[in-house]
C-alpha atoms as a PDB file:
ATOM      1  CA  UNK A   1       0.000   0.000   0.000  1.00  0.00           C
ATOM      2  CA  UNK A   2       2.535   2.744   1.167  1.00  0.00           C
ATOM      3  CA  UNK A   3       4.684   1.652  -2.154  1.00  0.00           C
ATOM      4  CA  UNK A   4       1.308   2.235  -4.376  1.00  0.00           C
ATOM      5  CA  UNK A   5       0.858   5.762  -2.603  1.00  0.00           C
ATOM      6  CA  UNK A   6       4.389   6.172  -3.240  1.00  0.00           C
ATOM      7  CA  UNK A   7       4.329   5.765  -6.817  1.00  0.00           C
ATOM      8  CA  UNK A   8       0.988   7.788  -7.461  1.00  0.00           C
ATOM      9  CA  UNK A   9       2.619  10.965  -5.485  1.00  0.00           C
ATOM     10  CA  UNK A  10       5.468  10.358  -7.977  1.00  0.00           C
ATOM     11  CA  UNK A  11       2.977  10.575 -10.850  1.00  0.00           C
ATOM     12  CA  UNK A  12       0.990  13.446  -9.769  1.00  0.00           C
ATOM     13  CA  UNK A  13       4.449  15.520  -9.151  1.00  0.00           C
ATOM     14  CA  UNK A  14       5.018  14.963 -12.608  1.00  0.00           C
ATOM     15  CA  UNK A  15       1.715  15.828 -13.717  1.00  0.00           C
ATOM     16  CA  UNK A  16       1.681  18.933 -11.963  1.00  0.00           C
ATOM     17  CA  UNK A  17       5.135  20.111 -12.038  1.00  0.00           C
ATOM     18  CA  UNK A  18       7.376  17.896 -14.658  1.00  0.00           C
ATOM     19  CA  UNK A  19       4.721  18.197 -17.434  1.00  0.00           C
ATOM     20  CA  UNK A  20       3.977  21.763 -17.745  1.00  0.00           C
ATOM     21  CA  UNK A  21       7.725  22.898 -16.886  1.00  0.00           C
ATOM     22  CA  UNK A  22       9.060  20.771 -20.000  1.00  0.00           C
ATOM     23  CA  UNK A  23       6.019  21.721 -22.132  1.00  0.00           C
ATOM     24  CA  UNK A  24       7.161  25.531 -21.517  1.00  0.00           C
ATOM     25  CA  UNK A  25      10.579  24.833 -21.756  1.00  0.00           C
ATOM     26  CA  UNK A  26       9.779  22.889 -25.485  1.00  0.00           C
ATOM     27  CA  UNK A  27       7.825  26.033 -26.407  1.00  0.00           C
ATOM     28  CA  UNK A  28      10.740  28.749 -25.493  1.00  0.00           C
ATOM     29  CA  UNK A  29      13.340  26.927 -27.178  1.00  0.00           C
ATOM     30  CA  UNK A  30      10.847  26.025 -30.670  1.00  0.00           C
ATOM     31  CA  UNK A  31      10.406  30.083 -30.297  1.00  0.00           C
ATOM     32  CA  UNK A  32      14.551  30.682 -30.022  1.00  0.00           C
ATOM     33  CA  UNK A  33      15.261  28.157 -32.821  1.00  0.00           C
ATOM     34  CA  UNK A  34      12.749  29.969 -35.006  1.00  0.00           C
ATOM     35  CA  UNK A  35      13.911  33.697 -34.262  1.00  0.00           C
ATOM     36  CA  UNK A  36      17.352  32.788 -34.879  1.00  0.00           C
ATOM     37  CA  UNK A  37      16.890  30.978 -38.720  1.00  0.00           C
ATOM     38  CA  UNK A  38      14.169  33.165 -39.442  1.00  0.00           C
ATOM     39  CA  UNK A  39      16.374  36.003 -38.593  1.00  0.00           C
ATOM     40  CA  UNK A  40      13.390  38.501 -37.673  1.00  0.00           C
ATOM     41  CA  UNK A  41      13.597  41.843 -36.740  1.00  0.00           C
ATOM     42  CA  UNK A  42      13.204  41.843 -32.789  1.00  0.00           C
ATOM     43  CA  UNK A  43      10.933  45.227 -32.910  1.00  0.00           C
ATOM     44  CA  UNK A  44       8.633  41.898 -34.843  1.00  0.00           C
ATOM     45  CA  UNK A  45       9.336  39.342 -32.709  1.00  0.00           C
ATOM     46  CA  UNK A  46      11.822  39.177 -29.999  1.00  0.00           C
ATOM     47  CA  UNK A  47      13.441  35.891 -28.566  1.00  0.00           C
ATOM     48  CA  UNK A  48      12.874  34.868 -25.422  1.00  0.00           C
ATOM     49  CA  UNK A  49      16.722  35.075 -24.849  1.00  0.00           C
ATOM     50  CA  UNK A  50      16.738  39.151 -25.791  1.00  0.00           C
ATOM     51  CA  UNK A  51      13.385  39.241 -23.775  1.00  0.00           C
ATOM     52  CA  UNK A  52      14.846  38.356 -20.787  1.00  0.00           C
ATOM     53  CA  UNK A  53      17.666  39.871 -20.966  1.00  0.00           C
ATOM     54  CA  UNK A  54      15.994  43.197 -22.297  1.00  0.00           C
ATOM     55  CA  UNK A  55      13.614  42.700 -18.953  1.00  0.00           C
ATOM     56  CA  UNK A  56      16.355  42.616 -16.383  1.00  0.00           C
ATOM     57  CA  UNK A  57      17.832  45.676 -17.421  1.00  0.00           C
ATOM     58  CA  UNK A  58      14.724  47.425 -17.116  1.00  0.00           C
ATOM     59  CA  UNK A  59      13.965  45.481 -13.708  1.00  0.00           C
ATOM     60  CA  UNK A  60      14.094  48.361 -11.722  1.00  0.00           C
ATOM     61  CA  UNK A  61      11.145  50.338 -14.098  1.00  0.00           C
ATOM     62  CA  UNK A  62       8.608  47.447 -14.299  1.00  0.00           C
ATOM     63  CA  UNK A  63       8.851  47.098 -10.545  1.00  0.00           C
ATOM     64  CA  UNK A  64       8.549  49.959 -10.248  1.00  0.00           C
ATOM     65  CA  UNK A  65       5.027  50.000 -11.991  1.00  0.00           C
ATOM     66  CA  UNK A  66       4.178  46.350 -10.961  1.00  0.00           C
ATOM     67  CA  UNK A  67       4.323  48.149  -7.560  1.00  0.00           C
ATOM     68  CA  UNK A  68       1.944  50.248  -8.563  1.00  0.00           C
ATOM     69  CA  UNK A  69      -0.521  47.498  -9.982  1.00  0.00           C
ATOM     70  CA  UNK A  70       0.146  45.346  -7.456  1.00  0.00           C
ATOM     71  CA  UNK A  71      -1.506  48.179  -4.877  1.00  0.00           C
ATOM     72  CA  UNK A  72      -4.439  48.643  -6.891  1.00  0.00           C
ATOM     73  CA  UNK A  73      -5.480  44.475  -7.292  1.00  0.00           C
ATOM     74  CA  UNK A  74      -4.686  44.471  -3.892  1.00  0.00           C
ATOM     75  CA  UNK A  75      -7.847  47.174  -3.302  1.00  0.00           C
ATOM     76  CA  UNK A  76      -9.880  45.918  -5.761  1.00  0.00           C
ATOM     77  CA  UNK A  77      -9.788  42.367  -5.500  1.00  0.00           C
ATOM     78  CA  UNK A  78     -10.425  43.059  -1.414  1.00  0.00           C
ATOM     79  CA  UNK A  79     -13.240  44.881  -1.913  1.00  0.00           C
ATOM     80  CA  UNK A  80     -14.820  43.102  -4.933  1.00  0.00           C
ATOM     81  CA  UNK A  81     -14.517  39.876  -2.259  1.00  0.00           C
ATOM     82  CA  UNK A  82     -16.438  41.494   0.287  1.00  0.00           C
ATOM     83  CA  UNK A  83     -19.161  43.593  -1.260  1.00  0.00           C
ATOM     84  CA  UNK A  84     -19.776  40.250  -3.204  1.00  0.00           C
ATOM     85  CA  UNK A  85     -19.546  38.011  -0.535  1.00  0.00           C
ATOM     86  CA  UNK A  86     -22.613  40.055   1.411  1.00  0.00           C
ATOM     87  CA  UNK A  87     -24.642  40.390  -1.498  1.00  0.00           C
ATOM     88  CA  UNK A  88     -24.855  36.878  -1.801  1.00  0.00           C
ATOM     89  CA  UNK A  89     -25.984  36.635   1.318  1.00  0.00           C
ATOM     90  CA  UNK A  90     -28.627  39.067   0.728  1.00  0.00           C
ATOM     91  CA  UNK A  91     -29.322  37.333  -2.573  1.00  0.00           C
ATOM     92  CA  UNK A  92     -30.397  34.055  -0.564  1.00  0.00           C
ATOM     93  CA  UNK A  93     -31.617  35.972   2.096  1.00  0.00           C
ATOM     94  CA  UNK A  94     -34.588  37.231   0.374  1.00  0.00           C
ATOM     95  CA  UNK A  95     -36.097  35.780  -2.718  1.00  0.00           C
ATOM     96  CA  UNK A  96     -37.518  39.297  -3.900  1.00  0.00           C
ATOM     97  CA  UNK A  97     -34.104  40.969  -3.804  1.00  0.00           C
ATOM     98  CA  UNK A  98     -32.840  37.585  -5.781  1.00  0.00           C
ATOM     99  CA  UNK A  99     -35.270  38.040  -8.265  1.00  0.00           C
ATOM    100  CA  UNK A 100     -34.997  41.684  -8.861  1.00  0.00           C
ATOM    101  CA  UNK A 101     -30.793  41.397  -8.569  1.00  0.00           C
ATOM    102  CA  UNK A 102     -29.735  38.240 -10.220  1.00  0.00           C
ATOM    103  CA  UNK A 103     -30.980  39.420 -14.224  1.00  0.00           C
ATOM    104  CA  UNK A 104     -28.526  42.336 -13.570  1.00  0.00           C
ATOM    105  CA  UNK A 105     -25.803  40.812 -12.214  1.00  0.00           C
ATOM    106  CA  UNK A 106     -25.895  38.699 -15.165  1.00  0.00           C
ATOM    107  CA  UNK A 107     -26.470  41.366 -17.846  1.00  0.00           C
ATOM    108  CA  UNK A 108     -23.434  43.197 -16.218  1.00  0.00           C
ATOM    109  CA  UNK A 109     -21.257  40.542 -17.512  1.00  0.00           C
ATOM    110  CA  UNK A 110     -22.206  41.617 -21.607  1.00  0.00           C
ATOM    111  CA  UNK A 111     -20.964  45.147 -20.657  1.00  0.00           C
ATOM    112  CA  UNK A 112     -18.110  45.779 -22.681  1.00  0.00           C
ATOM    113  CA  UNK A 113     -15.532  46.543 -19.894  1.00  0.00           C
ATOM    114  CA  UNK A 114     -12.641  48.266 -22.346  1.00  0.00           C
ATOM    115  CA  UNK A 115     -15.482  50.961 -23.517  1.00  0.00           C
ATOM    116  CA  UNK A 116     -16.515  51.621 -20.184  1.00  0.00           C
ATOM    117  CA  UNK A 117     -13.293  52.334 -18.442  1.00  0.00           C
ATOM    118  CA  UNK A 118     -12.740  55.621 -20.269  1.00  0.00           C
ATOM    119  CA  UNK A 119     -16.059  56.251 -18.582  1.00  0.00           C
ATOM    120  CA  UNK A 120     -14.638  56.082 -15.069  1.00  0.00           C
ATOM    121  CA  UNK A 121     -11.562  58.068 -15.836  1.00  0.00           C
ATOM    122  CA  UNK A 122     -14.291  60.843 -16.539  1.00  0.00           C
ATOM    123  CA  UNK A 123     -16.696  60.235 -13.780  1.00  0.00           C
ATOM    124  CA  UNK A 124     -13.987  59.806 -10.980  1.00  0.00           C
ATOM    125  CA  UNK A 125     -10.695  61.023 -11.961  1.00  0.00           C
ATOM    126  CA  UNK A 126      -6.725  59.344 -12.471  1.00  0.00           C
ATOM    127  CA  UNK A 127      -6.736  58.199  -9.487  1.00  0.00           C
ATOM    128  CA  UNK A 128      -7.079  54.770  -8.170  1.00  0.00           C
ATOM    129  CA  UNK A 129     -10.481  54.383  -7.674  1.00  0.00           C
ATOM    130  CA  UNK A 130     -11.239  54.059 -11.540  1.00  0.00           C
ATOM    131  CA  UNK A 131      -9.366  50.950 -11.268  1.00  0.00           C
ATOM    132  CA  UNK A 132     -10.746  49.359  -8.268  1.00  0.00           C
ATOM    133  CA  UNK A 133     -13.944  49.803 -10.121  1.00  0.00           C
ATOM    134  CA  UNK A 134     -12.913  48.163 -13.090  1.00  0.00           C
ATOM    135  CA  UNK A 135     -11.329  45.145 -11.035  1.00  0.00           C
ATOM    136  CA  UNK A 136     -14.793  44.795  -9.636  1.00  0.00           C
ATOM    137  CA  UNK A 137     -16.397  44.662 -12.807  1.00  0.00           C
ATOM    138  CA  UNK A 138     -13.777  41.999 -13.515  1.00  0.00           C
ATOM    139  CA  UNK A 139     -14.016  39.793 -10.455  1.00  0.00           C
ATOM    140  CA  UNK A 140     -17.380  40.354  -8.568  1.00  0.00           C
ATOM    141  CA  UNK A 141     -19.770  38.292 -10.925  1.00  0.00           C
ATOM    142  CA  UNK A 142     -17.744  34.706 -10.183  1.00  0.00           C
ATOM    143  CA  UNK A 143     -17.804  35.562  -6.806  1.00  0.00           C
ATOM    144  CA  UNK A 144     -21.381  36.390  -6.062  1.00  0.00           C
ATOM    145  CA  UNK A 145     -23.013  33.649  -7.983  1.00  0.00           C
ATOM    146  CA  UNK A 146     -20.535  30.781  -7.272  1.00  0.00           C
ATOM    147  CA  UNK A 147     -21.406  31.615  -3.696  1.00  0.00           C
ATOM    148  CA  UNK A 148     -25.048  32.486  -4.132  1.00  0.00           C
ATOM    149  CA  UNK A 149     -25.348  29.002  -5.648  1.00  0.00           C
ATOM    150  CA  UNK A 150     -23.463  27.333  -2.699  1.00  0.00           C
ATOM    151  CA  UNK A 151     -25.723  28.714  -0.382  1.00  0.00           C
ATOM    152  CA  UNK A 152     -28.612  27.702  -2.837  1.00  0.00           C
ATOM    153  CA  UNK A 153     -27.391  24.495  -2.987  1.00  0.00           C
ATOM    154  CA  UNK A 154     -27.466  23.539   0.978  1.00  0.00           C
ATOM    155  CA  UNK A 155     -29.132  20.134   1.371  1.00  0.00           C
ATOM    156  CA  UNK A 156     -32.680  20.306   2.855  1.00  0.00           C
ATOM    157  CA  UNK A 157     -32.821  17.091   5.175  1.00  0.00           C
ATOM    158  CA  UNK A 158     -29.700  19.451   7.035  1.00  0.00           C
ATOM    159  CA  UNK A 159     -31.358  22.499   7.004  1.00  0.00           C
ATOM    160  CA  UNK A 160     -34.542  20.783   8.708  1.00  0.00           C
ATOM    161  CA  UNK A 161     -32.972  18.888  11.247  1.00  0.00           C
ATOM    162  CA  UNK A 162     -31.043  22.125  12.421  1.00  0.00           C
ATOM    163  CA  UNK A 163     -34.055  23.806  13.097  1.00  0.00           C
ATOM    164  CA  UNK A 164     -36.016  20.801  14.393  1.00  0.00           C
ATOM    165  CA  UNK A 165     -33.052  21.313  16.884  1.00  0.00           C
ATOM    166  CA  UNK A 166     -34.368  25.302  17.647  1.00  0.00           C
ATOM    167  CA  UNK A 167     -31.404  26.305  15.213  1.00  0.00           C
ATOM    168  CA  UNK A 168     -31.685  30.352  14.524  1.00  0.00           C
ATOM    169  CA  UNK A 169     -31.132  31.836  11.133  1.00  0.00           C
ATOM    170  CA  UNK A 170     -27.897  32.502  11.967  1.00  0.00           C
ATOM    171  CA  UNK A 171     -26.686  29.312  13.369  1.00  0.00           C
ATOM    172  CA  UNK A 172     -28.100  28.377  10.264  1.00  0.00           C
ATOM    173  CA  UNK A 173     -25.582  29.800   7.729  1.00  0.00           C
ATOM    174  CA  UNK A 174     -22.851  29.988  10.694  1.00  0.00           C
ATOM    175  CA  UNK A 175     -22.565  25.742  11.000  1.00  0.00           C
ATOM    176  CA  UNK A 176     -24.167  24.743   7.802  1.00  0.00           C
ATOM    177  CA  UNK A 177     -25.078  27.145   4.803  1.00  0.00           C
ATOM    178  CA  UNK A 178     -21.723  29.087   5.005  1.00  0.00           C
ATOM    179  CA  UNK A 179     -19.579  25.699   5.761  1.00  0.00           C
ATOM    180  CA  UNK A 180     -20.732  23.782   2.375  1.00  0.00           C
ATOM    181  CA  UNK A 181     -21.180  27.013   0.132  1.00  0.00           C
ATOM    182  CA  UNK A 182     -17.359  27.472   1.013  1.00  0.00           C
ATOM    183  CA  UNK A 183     -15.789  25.050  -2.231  1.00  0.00           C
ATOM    184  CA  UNK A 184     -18.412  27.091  -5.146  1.00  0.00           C
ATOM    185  CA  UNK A 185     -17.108  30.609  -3.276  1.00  0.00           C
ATOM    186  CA  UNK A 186     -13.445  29.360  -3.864  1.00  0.00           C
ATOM    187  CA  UNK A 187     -14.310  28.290  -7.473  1.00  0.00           C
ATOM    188  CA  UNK A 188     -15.935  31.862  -8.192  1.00  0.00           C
ATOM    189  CA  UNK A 189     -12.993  33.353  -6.463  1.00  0.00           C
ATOM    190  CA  UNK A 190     -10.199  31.358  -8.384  1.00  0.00           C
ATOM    191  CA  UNK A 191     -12.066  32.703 -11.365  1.00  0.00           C
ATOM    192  CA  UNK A 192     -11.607  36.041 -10.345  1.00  0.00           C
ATOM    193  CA  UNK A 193      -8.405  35.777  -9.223  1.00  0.00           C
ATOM    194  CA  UNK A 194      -7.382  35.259 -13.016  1.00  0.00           C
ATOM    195  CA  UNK A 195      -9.059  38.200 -14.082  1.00  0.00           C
ATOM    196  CA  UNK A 196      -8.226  40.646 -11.261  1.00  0.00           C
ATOM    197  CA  UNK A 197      -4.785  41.652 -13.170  1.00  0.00           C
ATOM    198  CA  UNK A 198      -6.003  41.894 -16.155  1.00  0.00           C
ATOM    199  CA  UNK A 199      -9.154  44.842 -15.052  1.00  0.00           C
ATOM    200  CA  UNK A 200      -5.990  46.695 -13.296  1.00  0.00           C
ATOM    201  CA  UNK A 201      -4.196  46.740 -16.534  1.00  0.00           C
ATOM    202  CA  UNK A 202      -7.390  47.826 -18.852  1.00  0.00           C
ATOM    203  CA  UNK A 203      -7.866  50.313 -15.809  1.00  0.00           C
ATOM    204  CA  UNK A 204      -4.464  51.803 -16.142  1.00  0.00           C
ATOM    205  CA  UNK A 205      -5.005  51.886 -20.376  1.00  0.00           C
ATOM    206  CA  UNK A 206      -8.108  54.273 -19.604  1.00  0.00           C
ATOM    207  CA  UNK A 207      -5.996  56.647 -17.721  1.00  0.00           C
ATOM    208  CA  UNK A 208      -3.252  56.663 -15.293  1.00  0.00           C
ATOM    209  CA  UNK A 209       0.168  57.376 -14.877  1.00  0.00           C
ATOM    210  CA  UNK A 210       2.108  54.477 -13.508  1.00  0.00           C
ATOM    211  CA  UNK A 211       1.308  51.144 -13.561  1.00  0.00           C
ATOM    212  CA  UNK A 212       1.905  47.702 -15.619  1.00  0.00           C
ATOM    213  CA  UNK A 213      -0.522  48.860 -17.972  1.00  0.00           C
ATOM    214  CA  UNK A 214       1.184  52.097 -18.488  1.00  0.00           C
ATOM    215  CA  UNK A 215       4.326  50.597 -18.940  1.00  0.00           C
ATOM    216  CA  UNK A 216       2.905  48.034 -21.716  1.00  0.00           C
ATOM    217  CA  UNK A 217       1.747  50.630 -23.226  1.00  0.00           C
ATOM    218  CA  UNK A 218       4.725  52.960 -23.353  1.00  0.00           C
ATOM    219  CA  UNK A 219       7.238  50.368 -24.948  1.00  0.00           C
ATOM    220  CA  UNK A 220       4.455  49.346 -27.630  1.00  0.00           C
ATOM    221  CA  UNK A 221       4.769  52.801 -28.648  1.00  0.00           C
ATOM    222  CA  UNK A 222       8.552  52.955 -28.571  1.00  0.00           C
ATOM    223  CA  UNK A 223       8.639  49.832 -30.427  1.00  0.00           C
ATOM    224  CA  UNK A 224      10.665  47.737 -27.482  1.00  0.00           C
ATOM    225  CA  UNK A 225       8.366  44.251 -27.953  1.00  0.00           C
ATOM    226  CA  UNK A 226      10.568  43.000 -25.950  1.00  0.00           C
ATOM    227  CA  UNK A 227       9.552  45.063 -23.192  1.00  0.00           C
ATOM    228  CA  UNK A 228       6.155  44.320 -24.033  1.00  0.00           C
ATOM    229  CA  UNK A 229       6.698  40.424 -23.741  1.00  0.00           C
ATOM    230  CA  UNK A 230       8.805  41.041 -20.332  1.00  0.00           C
ATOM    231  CA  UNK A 231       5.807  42.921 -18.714  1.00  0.00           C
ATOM    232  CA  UNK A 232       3.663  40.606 -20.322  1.00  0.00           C
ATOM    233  CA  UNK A 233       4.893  37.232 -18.759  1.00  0.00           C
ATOM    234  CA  UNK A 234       4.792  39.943 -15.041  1.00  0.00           C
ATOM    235  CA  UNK A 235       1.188  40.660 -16.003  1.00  0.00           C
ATOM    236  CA  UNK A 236       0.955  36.800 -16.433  1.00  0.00           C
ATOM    237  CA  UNK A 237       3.151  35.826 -13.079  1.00  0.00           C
ATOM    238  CA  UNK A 238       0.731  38.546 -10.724  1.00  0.00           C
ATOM    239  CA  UNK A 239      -2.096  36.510 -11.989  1.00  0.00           C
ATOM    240  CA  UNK A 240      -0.693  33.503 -11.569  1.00  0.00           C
ATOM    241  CA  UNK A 241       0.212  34.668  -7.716  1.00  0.00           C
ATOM    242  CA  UNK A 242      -3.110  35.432  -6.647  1.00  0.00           C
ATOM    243  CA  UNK A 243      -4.386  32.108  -7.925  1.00  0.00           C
ATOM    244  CA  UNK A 244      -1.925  30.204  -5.965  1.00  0.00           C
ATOM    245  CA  UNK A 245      -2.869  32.411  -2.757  1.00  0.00           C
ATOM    246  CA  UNK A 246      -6.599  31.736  -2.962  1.00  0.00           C
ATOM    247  CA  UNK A 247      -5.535  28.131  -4.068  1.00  0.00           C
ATOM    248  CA  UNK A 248      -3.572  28.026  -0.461  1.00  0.00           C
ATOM    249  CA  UNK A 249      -6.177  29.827   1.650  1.00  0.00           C
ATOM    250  CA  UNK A 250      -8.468  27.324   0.278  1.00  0.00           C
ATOM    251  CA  UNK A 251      -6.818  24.171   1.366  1.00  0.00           C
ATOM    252  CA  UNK A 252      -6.852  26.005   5.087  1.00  0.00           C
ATOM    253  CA  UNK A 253     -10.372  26.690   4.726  1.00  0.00           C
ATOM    254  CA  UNK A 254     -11.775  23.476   3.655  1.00  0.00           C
ATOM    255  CA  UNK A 255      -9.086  20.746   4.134  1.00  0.00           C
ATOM    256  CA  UNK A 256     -11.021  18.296   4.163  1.00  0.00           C
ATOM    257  CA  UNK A 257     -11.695  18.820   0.222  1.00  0.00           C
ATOM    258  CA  UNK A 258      -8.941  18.043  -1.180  1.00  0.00           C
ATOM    259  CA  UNK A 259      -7.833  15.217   1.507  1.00  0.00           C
ATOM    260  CA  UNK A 260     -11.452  13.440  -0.415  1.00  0.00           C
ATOM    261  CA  UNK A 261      -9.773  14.122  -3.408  1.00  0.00           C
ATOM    262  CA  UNK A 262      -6.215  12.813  -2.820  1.00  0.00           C
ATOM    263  CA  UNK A 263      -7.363   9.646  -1.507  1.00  0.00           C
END
């Protein structure tokens, strides 16, 4: 037994780790090899050799702006969590209010988020709430309804025999509700967390003067792709972060989760 365990922790470390890192690695060098025999311009497209290099000079600039959209995820993605977390609440709270709400949460999502951002530059200014704004519209949806639908989703025989034991409402969502609505919050919440980057940066295109998004767009215009690929792949590690973090403060929350799952 311990030597089949042993041999399926192998195969899930190389699953999860071995696989992709190769896979990447394949990719980079394909793009190297093809760079150097094609022989194209690098304002085109840069190697990932001159890439990296080209990004370490200018390490002390993009963290310099990473800084910058680092700060405003950090806002956004804290207060996207929270207002969305207590209007789900509300949402299965009171069936009017879910009614009346959940048709515009959903329409919110066709909004075309790059067309409104220039909006909230106008409305509210350079500064950073524009971009918190825009991370909500990001990252609030998959919060709200993954944990709407958790708390929707509570099993009834529970429910009843809590209150046939004089259960309040509160002891209700405290012990039971809250407790198995927790793994469809994290889902809507790993969704977000891939998307949370991404609003900063189309917040910082509207209008700003610092930031990751300001920086892409500066070397586009001077022509340094190679710039553009380095803050790229930082645009791509921030996200990356996050989802690791809520990843993490998942398997706290709800151990028992993924100990069903590894077994």
């Amino acid at each position: 037994m311990r030597r089949i365990n042993s041999v399926s922790s192998w195969r899930r470390w190389f699953i999860d780790v071995v696989a992709p890192v190769s896979l990447t690695l394949i990719v980079l060098i394909g793009w190297q090899v093809y760079v150097w025999l094609s022989d194209i311009r690098p304002e085109v497209l840069p190697g990932p050799i001159r890439i990296v290099r080209e990004s370490v000079e200018s390490a002390g600039a993009i963290w310099a702006h990473a800084l910058v959209t680092m700060s405003e995820v950090g806002a956004g993605f804290a207060i996207s969590v929270i207002c969305a977390i207590a209007l789900g609440m509300l949402l299965d709270l009171s069936s009017p209010v879910r009614r009346a709400l959940y048709p515009l949460i959903v329409a919110s999502q066709t909004v075309p988020i790059p067309v409104v951002a220039p909006l909230m530059i106008v409305w509210f200014g350079f500064g950073i709430l524009p971009k918190i704004i825009v991370i909500g519209l990001f990252t609030f949806v998959p919060i709200v309804l993954g944990f709407a639908a958790g708390l929707a989703a509570t099993e009834r025989p529970t429910l009843n025999l809590m209150r046939t034991l004089g259960a309040s409402r509160w002891q209700l969502y405290r012990y039971v509700k809250i407790p198995a609505a927790l793994p469809d919050l994290f889902t809507g919440l790993r969704i977000a967390a891939i998307y949370a980057v991404l609003g900063a940066i189309f917040g910082e295109l509207a209008g700003a003067t610092d930031g990751l998004g300001i920086f892409l767009e500066q070397s586009r215009l001077s022509f340094r792709t190679d710039l553009v690929f380095g803050a790229i792949f930082v645009v791509a590690l921030l996200s990356y972060l996050l989802f690791l973090a809520v990843v993490l403060l998942e398997r706290r929350a709800i151990p028992w989760r993924f100990q069903r799952r590894e077994t």
